[in-house]
N, C-alpha and C. Protein backbone atom coordinates (compact mmCIF):
# COMPACT_ATOMS: atom_id res chain seq x y z
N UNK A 1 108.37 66.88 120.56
CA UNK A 1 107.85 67.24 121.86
C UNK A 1 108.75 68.28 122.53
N UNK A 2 110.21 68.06 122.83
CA UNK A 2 110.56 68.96 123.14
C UNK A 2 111.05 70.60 122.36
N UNK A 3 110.52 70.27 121.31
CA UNK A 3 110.82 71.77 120.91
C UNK A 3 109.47 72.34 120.92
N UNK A 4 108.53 71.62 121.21
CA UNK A 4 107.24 72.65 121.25
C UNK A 4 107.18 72.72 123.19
N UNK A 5 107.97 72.14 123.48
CA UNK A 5 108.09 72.69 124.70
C UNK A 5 108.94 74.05 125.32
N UNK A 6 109.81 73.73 124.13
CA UNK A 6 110.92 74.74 124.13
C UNK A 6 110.31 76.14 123.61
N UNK A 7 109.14 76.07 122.30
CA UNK A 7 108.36 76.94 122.22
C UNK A 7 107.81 77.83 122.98
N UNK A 8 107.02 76.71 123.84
CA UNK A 8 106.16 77.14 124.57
C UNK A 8 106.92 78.49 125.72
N UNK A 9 107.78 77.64 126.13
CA UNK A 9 108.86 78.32 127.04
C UNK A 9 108.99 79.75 126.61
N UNK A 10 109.45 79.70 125.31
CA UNK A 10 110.26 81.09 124.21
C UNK A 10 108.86 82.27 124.59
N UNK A 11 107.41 81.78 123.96
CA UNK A 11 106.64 82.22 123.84
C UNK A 11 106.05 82.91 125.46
N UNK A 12 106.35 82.23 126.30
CA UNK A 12 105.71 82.78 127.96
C UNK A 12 106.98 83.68 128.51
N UNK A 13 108.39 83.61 127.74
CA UNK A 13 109.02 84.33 128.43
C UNK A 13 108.68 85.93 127.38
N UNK A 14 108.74 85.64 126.09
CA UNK A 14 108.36 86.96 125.51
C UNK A 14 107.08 88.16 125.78
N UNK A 15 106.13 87.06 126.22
CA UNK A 15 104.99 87.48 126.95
C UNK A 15 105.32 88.95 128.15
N UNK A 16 105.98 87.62 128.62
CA UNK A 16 106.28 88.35 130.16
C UNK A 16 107.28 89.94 129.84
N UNK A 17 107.38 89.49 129.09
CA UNK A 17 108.84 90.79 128.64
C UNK A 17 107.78 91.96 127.95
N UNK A 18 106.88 91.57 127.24
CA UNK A 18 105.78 92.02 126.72
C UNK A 18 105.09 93.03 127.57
N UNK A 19 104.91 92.39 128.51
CA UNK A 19 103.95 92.94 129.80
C UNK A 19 104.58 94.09 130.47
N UNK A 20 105.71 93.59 130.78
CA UNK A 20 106.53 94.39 131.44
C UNK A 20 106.89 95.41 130.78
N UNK A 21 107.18 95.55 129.29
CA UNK A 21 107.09 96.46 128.46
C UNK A 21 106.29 97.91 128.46
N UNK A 22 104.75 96.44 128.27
CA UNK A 22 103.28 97.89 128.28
C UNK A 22 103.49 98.60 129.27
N UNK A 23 103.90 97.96 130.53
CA UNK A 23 104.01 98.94 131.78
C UNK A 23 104.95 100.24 131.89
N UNK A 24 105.81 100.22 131.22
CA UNK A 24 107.32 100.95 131.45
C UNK A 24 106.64 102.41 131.27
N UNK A 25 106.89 103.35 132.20
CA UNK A 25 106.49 104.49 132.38
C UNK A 25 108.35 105.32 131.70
N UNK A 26 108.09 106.16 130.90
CA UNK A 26 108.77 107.25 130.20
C UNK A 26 109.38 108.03 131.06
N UNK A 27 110.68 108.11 132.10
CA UNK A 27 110.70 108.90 133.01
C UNK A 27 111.26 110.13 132.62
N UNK A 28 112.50 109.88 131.82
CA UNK A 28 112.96 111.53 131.58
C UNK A 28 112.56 111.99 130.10
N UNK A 29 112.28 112.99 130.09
CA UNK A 29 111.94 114.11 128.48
C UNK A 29 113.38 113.65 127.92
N UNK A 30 114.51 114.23 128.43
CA UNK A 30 115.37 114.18 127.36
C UNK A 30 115.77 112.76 126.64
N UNK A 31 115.36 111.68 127.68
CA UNK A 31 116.05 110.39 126.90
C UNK A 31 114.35 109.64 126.23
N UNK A 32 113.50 110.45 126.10
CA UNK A 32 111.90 109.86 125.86
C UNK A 32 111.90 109.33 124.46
N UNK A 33 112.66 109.87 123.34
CA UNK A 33 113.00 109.27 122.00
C UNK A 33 113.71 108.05 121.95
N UNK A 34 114.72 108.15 122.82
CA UNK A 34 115.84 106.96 122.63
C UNK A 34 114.79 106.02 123.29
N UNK A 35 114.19 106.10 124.26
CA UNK A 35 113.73 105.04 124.58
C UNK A 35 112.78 104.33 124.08
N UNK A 36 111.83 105.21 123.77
CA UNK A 36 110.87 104.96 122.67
C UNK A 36 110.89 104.03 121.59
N UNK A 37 112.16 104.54 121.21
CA UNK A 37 112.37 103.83 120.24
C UNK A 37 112.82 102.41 120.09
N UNK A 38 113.45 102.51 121.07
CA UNK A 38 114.11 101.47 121.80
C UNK A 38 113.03 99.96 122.17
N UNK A 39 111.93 100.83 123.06
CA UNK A 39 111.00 99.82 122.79
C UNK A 39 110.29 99.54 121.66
N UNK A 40 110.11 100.19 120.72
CA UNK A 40 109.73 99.39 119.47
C UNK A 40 110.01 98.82 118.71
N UNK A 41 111.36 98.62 118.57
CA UNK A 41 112.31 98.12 118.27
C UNK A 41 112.29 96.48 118.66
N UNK A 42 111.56 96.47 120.22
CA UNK A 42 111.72 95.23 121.03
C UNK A 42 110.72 94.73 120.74
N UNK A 43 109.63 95.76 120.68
CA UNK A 43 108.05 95.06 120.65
C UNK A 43 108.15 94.65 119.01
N UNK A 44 108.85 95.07 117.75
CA UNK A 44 108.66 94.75 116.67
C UNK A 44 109.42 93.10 116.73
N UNK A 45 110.37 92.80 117.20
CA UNK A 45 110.83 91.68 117.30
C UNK A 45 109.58 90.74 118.22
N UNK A 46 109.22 91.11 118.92
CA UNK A 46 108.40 90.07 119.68
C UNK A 46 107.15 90.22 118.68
N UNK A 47 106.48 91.14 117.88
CA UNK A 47 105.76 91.21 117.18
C UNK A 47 105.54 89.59 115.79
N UNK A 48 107.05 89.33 115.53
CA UNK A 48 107.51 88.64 114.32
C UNK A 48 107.55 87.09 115.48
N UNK A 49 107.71 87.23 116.40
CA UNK A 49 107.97 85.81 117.42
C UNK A 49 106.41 85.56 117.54
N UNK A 50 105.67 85.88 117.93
CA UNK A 50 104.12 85.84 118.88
C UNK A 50 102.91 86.23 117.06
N UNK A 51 103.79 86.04 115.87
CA UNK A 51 102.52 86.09 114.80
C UNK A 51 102.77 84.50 114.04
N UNK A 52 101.32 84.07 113.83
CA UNK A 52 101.82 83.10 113.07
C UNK A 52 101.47 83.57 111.60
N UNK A 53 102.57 83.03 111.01
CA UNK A 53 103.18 83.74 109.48
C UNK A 53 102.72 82.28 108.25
N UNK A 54 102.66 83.27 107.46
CA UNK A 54 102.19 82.33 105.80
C UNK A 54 103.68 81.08 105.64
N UNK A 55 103.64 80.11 104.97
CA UNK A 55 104.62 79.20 104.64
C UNK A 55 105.36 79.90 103.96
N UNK A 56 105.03 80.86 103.05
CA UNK A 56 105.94 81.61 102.18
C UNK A 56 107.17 82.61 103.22
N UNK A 57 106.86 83.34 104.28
CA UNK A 57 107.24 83.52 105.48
C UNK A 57 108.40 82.15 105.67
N UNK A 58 107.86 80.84 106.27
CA UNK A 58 108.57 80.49 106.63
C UNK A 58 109.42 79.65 106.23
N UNK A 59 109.33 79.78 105.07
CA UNK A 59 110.04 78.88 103.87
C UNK A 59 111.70 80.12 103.42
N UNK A 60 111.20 81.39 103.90
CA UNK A 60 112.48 82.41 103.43
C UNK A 60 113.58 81.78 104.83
N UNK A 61 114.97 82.68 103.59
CA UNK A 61 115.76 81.94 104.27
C UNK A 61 116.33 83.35 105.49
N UNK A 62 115.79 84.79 105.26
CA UNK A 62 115.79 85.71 106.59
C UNK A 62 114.24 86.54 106.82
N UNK A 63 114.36 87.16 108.31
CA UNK A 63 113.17 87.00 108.53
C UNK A 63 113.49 88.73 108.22
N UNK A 64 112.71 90.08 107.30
CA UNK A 64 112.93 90.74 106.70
C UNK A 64 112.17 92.02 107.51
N UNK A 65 112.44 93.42 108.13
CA UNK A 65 111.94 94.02 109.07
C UNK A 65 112.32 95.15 107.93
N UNK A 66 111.20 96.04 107.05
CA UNK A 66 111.95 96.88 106.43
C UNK A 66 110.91 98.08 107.32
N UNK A 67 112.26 99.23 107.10
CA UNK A 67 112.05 100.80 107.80
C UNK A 67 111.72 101.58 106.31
N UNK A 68 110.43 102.42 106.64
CA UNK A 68 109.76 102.98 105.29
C UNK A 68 110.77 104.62 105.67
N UNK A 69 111.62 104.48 104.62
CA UNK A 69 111.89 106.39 104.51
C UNK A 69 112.07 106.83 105.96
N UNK A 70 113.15 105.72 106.84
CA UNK A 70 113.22 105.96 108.38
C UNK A 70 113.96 105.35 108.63
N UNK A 71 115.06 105.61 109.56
CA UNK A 71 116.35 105.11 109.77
C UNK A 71 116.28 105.32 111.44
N UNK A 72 114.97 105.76 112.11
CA UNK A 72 115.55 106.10 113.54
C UNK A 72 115.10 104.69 114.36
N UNK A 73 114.81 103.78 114.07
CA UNK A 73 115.31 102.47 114.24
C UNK A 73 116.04 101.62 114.25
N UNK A 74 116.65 102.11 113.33
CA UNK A 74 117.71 100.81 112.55
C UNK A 74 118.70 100.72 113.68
N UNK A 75 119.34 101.49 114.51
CA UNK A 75 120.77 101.11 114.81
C UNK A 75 120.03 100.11 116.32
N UNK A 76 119.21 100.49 117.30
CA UNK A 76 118.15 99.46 117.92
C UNK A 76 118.11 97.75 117.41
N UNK A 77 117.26 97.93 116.35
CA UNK A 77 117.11 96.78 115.69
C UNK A 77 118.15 96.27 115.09
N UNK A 78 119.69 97.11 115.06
CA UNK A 78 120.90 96.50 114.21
C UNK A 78 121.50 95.71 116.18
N UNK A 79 121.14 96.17 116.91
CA UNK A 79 121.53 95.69 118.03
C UNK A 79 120.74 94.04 118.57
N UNK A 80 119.27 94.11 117.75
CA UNK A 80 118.87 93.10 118.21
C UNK A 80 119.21 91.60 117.05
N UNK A 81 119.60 91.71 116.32
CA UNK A 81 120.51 91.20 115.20
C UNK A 81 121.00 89.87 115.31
N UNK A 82 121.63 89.93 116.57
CA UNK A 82 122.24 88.96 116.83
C UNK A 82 121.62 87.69 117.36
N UNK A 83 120.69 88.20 117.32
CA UNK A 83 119.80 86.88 117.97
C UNK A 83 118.69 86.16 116.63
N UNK A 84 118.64 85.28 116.09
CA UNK A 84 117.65 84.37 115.34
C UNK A 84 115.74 85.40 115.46
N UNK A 85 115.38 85.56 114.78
CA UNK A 85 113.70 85.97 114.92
C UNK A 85 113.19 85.12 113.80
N UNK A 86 112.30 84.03 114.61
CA UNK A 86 111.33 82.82 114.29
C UNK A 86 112.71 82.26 113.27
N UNK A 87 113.96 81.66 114.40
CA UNK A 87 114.79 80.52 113.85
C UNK A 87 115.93 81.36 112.21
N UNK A 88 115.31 82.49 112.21
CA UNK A 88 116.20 83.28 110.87
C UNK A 88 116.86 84.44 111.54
N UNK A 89 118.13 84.38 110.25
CA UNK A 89 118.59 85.39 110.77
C UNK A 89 118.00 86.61 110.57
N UNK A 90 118.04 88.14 111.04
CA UNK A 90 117.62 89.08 110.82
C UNK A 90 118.07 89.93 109.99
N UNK A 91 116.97 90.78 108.79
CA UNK A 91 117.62 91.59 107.84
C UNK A 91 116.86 92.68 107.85
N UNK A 92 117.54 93.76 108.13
CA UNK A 92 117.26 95.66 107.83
C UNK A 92 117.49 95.42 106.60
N UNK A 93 116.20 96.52 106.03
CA UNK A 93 116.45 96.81 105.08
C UNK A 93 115.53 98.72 104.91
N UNK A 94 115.97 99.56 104.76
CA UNK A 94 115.66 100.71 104.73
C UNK A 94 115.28 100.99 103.28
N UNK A 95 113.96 101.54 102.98
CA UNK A 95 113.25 101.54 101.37
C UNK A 95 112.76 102.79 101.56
N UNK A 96 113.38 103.41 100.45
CA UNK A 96 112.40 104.72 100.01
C UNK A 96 111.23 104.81 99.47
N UNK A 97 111.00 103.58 98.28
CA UNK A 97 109.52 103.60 97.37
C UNK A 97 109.25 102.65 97.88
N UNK A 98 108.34 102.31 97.86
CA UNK A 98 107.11 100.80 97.90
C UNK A 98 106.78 100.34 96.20
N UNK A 99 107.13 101.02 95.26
CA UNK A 99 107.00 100.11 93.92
C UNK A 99 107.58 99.51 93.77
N UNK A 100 109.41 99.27 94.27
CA UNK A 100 109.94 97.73 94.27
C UNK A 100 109.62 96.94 94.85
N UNK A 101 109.60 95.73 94.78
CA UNK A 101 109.40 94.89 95.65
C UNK A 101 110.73 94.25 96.75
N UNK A 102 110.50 94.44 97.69
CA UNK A 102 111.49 94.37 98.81
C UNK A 102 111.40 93.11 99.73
N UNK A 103 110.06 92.24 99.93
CA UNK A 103 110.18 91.07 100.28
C UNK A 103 110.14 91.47 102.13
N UNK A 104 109.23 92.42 102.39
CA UNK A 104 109.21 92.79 103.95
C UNK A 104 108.24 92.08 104.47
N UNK A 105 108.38 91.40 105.66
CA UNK A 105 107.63 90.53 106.61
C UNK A 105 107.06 91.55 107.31
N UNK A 106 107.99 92.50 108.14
CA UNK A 106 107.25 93.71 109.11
C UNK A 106 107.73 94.81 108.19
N UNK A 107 106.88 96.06 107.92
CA UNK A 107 107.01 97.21 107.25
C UNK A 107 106.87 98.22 107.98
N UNK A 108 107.95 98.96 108.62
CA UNK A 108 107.96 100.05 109.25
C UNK A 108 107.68 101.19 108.63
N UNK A 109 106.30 102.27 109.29
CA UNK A 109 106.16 103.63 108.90
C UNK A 109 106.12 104.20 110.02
N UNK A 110 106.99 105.81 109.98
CA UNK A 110 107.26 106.81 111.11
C UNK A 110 106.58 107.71 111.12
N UNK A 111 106.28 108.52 111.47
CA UNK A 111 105.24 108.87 112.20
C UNK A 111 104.64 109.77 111.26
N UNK A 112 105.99 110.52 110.29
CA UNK A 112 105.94 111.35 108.50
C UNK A 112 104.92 110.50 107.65
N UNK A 113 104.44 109.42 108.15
CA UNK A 113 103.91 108.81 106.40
C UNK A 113 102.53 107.62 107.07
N UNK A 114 102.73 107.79 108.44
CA UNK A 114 101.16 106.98 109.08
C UNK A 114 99.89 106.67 109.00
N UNK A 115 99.93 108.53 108.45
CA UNK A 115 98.45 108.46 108.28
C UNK A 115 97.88 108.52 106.19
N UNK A 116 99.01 108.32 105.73
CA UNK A 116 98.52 108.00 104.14
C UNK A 116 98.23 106.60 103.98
N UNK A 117 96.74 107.27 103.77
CA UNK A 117 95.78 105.99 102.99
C UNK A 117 96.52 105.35 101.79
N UNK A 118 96.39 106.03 100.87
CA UNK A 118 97.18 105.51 99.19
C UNK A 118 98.46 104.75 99.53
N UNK A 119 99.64 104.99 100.54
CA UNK A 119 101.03 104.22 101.00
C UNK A 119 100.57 103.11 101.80
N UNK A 120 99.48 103.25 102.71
CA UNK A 120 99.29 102.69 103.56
C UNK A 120 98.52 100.72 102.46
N UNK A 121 97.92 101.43 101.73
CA UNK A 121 96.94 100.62 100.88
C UNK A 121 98.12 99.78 99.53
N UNK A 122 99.25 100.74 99.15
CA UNK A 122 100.08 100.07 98.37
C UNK A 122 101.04 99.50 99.36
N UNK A 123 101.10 99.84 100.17
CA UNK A 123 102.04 98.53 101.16
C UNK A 123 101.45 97.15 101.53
N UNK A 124 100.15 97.31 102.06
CA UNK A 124 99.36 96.13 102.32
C UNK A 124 99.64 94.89 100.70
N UNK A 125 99.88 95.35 99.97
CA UNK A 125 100.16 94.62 98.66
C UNK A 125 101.58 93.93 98.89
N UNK A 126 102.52 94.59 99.17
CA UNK A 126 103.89 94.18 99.19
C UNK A 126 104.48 93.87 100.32
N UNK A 127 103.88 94.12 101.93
CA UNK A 127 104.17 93.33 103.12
C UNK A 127 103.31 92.59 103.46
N UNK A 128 103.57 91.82 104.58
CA UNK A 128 102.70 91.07 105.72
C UNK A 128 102.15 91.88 106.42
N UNK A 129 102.97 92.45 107.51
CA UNK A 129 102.62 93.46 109.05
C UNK A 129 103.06 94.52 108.46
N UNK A 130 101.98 95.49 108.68
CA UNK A 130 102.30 96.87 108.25
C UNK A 130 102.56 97.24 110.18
N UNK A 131 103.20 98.28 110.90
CA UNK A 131 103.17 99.12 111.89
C UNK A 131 103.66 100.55 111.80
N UNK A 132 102.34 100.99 112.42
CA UNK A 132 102.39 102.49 111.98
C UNK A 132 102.78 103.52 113.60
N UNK A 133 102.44 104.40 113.54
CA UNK A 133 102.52 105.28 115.04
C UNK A 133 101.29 105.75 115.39
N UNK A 134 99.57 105.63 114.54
CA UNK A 134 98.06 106.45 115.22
C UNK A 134 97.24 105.68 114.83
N UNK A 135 96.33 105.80 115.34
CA UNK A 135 94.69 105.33 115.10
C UNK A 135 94.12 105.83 113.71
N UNK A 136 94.63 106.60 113.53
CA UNK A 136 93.93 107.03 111.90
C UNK A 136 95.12 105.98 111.44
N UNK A 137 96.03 105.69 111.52
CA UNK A 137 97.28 104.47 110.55
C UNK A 137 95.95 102.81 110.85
N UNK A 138 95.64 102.72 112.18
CA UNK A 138 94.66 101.50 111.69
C UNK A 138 93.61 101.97 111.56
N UNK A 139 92.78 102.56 111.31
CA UNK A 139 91.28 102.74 110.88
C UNK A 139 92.30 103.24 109.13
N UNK A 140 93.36 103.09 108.63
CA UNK A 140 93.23 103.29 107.11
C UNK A 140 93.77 101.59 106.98
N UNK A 141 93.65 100.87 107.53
CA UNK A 141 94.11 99.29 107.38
C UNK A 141 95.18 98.79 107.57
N UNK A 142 96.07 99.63 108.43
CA UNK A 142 97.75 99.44 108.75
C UNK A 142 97.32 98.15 110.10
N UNK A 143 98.16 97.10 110.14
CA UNK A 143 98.13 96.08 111.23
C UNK A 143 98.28 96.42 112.51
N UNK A 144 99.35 96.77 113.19
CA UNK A 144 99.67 97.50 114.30
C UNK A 144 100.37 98.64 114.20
N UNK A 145 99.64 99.46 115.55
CA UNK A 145 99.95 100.91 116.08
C UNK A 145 100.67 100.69 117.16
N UNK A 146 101.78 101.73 117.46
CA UNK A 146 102.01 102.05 118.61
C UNK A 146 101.27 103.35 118.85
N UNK A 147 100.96 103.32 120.59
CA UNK A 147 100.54 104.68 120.55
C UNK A 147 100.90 105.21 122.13
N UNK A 148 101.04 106.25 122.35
CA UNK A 148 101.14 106.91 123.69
C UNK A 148 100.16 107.24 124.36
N UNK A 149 99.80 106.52 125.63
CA UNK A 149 98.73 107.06 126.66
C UNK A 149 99.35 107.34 127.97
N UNK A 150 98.57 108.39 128.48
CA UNK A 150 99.33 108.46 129.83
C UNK A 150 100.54 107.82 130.10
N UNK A 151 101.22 108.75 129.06
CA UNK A 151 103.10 108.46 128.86
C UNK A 151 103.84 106.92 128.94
N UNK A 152 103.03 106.28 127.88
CA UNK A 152 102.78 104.66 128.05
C UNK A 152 102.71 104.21 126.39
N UNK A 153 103.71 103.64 126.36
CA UNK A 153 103.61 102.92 125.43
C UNK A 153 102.48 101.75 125.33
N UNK A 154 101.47 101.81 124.36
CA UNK A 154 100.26 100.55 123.89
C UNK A 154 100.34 100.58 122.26
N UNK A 155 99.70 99.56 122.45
CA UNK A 155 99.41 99.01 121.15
C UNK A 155 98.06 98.53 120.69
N UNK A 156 97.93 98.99 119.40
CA UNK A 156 96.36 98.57 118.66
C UNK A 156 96.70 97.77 117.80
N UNK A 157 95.45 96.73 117.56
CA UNK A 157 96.01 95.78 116.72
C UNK A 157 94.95 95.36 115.80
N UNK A 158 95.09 95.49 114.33
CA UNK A 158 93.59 95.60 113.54
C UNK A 158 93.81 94.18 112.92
N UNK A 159 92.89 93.19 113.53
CA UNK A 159 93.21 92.11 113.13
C UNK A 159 92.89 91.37 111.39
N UNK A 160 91.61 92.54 110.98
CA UNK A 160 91.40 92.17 109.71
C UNK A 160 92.63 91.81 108.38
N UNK A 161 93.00 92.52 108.77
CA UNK A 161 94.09 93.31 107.45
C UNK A 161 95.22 91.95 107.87
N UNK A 162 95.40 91.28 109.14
CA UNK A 162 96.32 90.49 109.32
C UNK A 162 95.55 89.26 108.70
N UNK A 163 94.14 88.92 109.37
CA UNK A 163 93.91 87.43 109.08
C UNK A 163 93.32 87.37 107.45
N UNK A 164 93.55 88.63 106.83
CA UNK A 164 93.47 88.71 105.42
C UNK A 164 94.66 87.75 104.27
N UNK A 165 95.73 88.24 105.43
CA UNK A 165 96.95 87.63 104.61
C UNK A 165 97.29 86.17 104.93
N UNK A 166 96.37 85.40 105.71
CA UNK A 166 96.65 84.42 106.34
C UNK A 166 97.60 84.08 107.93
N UNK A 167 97.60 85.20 108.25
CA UNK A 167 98.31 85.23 109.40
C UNK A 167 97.28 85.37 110.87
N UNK A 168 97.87 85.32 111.97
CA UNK A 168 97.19 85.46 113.34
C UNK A 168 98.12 86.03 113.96
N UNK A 169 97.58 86.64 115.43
CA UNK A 169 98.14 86.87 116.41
C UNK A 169 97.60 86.06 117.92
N UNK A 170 99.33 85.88 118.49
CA UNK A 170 99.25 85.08 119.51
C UNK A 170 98.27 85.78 120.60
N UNK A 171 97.25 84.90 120.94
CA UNK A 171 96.42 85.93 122.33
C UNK A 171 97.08 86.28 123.19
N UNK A 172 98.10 85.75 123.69
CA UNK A 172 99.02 86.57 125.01
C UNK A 172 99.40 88.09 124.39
N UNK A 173 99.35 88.14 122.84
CA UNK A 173 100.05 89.79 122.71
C UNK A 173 98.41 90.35 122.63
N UNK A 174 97.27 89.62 121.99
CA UNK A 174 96.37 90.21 121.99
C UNK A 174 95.89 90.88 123.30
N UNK A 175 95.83 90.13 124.37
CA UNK A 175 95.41 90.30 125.52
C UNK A 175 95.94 91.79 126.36
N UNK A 176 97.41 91.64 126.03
CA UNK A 176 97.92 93.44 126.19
C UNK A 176 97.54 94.46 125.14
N UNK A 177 96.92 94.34 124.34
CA UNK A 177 96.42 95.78 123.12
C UNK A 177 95.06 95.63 123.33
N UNK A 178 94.93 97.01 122.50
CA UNK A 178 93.43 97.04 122.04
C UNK A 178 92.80 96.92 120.99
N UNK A 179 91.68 95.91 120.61
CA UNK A 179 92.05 95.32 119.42
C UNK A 179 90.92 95.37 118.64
N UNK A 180 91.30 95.75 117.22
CA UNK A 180 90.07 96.25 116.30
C UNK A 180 90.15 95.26 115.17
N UNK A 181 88.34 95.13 115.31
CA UNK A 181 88.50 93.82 113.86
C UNK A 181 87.60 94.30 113.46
């Protein structure tokens, strides 16, 4: 009882952080990358908190965030590290090919490799959550987009390709995106 209370708790404060997120208006050009990035970085961690994941997921002993042929994340996400994501510790892992197998829960693609169908389609094989940066990345079957509107970070969220693998998303994150099934 009390750890699904304690859940519950985890889950309404990430929400809220969530929200507050979608809102954050981009103020200066020169720091618009760092920040950017910065929030995706945050939203990919709350991404891995707010999905419910296969047993195989939660049976590993780290929870695995790999960056596709992209490193302008990593030092962000080497900052958020220190904290447990869904009770594991956290592991970067930066991959050039997708023919090894790498064991990625979330699979990061930058903005260079979003819109390939053929990467996009051999990743869905070897991750869980694909997240890409456009609308052509989910209309080719990538899980979640970030995208920029009126200098605003949102998110699309293609639920097929997720509840394919046996996974869901929590409605509090659904409820902030726009969501394609």
């Amino acid at each position: 009882m009390r750890s699904t209370i304690k859940r519950y708790c985890i889950v309404k404060l990430l929400l809220a952080f969530c929200l507050v997120l979608s809102n954050i208006t981009f103020a200066k050009p020169d720091s618009y990358s760092d920040r950017e990035n910065q929030l995706k970085s945050v939203y990919m961690i709350h991404f891995a908190e707010l999905t419910r994941w296969p047993e195989s997921v939660m049976a590993a002993e780290t929870f695995n965030i790999c960056l596709y042929q992209n490193t302008t994340l990593q030092p962000y996400l080497n900052e958020l590290k220190k904290e447990p994501v869904i009770g594991k510790p956290l592991r970067l892992i930066v991959i050039d090919e997708l023919e090894q197998e790498h064991d990625c829960h979330i699979l990061y693609f930058s903005e260079d490799h979003t819109d390939n169908p053929d990467l996009i389609n051999q990743a869905n094989r070897n991750a869980f959550l694909l997240v890409g940066n456009s609308r052509l990345f989910i209309q080719n079957n990538g899980s979640i987009s970030f995208n920029i509107a009126n200098n605003k970070l949102k998110l699309i969220i293609n639920l097929a390709p997720i509840r394919q693998k046996g996974m869901d998303i929590n409605s509090k994150l659904l409820r902030i995106s726009e969501v394609v099934e």
